[in-house]
Protein backbone atom coordinates (compact mmCIF):
# COMPACT_ATOMS: atom_id res chain seq x y z
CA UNK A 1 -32.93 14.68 4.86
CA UNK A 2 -30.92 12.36 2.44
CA UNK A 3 -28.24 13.57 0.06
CA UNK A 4 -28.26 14.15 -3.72
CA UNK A 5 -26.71 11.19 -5.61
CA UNK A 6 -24.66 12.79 -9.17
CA UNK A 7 -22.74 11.10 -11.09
CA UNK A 8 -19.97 13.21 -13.40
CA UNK A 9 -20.08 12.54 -17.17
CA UNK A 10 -17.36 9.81 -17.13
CA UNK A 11 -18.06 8.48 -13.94
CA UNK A 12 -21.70 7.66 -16.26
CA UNK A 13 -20.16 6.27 -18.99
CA UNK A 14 -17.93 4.02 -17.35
CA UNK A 15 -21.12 2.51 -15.62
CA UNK A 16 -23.08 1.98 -18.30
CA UNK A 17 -20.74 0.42 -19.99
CA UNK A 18 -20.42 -2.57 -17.60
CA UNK A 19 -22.27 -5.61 -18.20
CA UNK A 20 -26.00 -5.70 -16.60
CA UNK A 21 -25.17 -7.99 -13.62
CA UNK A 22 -22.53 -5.96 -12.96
CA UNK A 23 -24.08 -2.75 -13.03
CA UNK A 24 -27.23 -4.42 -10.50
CA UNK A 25 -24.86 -5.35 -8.09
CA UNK A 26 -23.08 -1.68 -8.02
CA UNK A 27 -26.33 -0.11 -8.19
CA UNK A 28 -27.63 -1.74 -5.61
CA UNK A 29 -24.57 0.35 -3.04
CA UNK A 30 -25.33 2.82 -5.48
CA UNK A 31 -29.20 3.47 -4.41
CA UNK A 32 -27.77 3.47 -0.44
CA UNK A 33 -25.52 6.49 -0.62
CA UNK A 34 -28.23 9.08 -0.44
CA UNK A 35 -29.32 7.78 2.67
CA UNK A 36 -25.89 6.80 4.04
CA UNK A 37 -22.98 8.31 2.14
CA UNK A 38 -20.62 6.91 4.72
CA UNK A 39 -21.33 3.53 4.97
CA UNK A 40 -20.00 0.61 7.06
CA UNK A 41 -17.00 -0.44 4.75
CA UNK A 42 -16.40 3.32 3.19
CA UNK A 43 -13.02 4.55 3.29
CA UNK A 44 -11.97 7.57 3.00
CA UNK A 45 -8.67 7.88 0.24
CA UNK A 46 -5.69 9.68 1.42
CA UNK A 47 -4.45 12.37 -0.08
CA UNK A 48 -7.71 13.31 -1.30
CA UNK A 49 -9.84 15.56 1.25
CA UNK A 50 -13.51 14.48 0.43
CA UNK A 51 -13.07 11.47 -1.69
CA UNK A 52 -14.65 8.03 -0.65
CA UNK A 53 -14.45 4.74 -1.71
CA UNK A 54 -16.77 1.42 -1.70
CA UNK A 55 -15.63 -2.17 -2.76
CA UNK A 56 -18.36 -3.90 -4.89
CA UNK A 57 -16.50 -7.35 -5.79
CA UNK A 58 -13.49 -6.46 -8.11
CA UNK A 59 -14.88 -2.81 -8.62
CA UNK A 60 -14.58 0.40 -6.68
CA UNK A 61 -16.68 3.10 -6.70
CA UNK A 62 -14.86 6.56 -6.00
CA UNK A 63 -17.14 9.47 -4.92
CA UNK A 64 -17.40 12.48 -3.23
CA UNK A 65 -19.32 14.18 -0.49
CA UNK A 66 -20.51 17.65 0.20
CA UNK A 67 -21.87 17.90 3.09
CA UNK A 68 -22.86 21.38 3.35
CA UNK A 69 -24.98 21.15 -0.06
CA UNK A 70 -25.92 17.44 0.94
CA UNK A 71 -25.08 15.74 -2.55
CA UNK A 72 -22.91 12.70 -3.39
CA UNK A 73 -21.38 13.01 -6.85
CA UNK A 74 -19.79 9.76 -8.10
CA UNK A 75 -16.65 10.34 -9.82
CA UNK A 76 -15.10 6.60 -10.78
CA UNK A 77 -16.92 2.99 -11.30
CA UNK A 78 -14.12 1.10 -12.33
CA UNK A 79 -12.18 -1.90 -11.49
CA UNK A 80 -9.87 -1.95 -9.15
CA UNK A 81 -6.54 -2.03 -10.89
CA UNK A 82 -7.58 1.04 -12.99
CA UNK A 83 -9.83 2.82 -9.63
CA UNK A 84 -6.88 5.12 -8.43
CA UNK A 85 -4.83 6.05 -11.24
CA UNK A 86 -5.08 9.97 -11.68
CA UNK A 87 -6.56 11.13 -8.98
């Protein structure tokens, strides 16, 4: 059964706010995650029990998994420089 794929308000915003090409390229990882929330080139961030990350060019997606409720709730699409800051 695949996961649930959220996104949290800002997390929204900040994607939708990138330029079309960018956003097809994310969104193409993006559409994967329900299926395979772990996928080959995921890593998990220290320090931060549940958070994952994917590399889409310059950009870095930042999300979470729940396992026991089976969702994936994106918290970060930003670039790189600005990904970690704040955690």
């Amino acid at each position: 059964m695949p996961y649930r794929l959220d996104f949290v308000s800002s997390a929204r915003r900040e994607f939708l706010a990138l330029p079309p090409g960018i956003q097809r390229r994310i969104d193409t990882h993006l559409v994967l995650l329900p299926e395979e929330p772990r996928p080959r080139g995921a890593k998990s961030l220290k320090g931060h029990a549940g958070l994952y990350r994917i590399r889409v060019g310059e950009y870095r997606v930042v999300y979470e998994i729940d396992d026991p409720a089976r969702v994936v709730t994106v918290t970060r699409v930003r670039l790189r420089a600005r990904a970690y800051r704040n955690l």
